[in-house]
Protein backbone atom coordinates (compact mmCIF):
# COMPACT_ATOMS: atom_id res chain seq x y z
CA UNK A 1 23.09 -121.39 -35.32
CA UNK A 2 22.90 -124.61 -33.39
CA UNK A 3 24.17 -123.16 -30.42
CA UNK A 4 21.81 -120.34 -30.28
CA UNK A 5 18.91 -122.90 -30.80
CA UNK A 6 20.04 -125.05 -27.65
CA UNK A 7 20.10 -121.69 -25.56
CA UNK A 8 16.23 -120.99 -26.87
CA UNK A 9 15.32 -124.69 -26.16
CA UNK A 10 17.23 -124.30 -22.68
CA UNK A 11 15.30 -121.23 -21.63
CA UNK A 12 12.01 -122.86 -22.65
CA UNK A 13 12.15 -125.24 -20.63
CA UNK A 14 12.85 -122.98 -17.76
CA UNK A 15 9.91 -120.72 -18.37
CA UNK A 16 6.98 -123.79 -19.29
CA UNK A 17 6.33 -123.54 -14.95
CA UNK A 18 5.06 -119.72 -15.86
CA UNK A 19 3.39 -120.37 -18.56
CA UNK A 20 0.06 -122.43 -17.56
CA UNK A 21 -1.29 -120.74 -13.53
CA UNK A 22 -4.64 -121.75 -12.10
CA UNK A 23 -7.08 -119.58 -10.86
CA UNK A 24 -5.95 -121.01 -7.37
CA UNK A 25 -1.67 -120.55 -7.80
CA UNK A 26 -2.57 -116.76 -9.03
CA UNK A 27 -4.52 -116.09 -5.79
CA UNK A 28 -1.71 -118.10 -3.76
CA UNK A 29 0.53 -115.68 -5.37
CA UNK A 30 -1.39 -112.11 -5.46
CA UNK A 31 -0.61 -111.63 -1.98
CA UNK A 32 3.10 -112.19 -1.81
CA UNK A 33 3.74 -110.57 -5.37
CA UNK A 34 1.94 -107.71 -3.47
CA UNK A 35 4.04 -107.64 -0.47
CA UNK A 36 7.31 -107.97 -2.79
CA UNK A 37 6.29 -104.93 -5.14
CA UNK A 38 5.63 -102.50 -2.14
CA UNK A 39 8.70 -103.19 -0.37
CA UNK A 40 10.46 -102.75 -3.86
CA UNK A 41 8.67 -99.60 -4.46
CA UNK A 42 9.69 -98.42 -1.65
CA UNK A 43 13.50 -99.45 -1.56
CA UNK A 44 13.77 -97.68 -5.47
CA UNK A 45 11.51 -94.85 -4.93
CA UNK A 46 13.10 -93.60 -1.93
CA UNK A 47 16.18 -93.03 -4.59
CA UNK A 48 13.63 -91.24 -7.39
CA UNK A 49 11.42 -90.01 -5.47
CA UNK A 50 8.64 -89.87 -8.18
CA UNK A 51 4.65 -89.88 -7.11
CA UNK A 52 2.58 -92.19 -8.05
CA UNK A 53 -1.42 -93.21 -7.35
CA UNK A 54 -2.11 -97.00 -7.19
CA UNK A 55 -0.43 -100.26 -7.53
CA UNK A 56 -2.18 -102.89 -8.79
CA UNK A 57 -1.39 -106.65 -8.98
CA UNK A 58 -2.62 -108.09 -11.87
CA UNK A 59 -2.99 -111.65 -13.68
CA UNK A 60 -1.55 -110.47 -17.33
CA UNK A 61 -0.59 -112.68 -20.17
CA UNK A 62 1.94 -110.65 -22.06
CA UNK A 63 4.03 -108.10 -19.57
CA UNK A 64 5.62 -108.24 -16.34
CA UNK A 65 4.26 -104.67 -15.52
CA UNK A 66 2.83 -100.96 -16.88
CA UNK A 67 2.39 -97.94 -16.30
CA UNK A 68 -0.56 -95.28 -16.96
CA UNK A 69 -0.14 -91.86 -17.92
CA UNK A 70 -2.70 -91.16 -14.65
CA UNK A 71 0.09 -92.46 -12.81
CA UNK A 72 -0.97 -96.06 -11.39
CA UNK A 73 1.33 -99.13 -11.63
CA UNK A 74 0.86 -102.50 -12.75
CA UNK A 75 2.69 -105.47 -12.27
CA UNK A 76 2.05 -109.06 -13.14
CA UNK A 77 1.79 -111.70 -10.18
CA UNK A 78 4.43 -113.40 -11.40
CA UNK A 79 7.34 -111.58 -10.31
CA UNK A 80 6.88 -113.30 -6.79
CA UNK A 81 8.30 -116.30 -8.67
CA UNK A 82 11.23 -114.56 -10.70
CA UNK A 83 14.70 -113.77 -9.15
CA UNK A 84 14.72 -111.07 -7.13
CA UNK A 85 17.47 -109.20 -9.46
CA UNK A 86 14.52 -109.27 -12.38
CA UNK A 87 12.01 -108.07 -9.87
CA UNK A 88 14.65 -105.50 -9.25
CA UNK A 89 14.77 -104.65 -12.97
CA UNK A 90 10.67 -104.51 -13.95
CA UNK A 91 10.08 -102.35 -10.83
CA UNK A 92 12.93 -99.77 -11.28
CA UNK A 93 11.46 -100.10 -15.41
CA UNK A 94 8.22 -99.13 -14.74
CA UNK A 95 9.53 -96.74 -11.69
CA UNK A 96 10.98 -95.10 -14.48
CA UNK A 97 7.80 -94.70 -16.81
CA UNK A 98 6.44 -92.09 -14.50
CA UNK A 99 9.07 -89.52 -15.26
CA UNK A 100 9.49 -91.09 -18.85
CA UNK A 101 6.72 -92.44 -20.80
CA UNK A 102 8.76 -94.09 -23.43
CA UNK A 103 11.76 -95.74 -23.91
CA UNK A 104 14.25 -93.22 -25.42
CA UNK A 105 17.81 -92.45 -24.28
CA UNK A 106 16.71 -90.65 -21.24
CA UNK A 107 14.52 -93.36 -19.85
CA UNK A 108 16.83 -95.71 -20.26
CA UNK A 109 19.91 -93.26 -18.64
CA UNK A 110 17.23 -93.57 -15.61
CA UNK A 111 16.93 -96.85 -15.16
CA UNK A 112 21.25 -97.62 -15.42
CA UNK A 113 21.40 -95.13 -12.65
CA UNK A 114 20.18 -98.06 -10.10
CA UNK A 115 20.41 -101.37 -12.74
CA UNK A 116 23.99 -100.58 -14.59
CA UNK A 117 23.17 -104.39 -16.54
CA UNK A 118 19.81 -103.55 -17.30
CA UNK A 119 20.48 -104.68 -20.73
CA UNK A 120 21.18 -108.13 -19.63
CA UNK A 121 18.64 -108.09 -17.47
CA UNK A 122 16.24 -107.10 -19.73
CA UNK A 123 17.09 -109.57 -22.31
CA UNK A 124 16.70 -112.75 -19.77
CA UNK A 125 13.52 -111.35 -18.59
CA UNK A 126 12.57 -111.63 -22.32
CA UNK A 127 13.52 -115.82 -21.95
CA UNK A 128 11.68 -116.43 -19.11
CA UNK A 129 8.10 -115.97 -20.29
């Protein structure tokens, strides 16, 4: 039990930069979150291959990105300060919302087909914010 509460306390202190963004550091950050997510898009889609109408960069409190059923993409402006192997993980994620709008066994045999630790991933992602 204590050791698990040192990890939490660890990881908190890691993710207290995310937590509190100005006005000013989420427009310093739009536009390179933006280029990031296109050329992400990009690199992953040209393996799925799914369509898709608009991507959107977004200042949001609780999730790193979404997906509508219309098709658009979402992603939070914060992924331009993540590592680049979570970016790789949220795109592929919600990537994988367009063929699969919910996270049963098929989704999820879509996403390990480019992010084999997507568990892992998924659960430091969870830390971080």
């Amino acid at each position: 039990m204590y050791f698990r509460r040192f990890i939490i306390k660890k990881f908190r202190i890691v993710r207290s930069p995310l937590r509190r963004q100005s006005r000013v550091q989420y427009m310093q950050h739009k536009e390179a979150a933006r280029v990031l997510v296109h050329a992400k898009i990009a690199q992953f889609n040209a393996l799925y291959n799914f369509p898709f109408k608009r991507v959107a960069i977004r200042n949001q409190k609780s999730r790193w990105g979404s997906c509508s059923k219309k098709g658009n993409l979402n992603f939070n402006y914060k992924l331009a300060l993540l590592p680049e192997r979570l970016v790789d993980y949220v795109i592929v994620h919600e990537l994988c919302h367009l063929a699969e709008f919910n996270h049963g066994k098929n989704f999820w045999n879509l996403v390990a087909q480019t992010i084999p630790d997507y568990a892992a991933r998924r659960r430091e992602l969870k830390y971080i914010k």
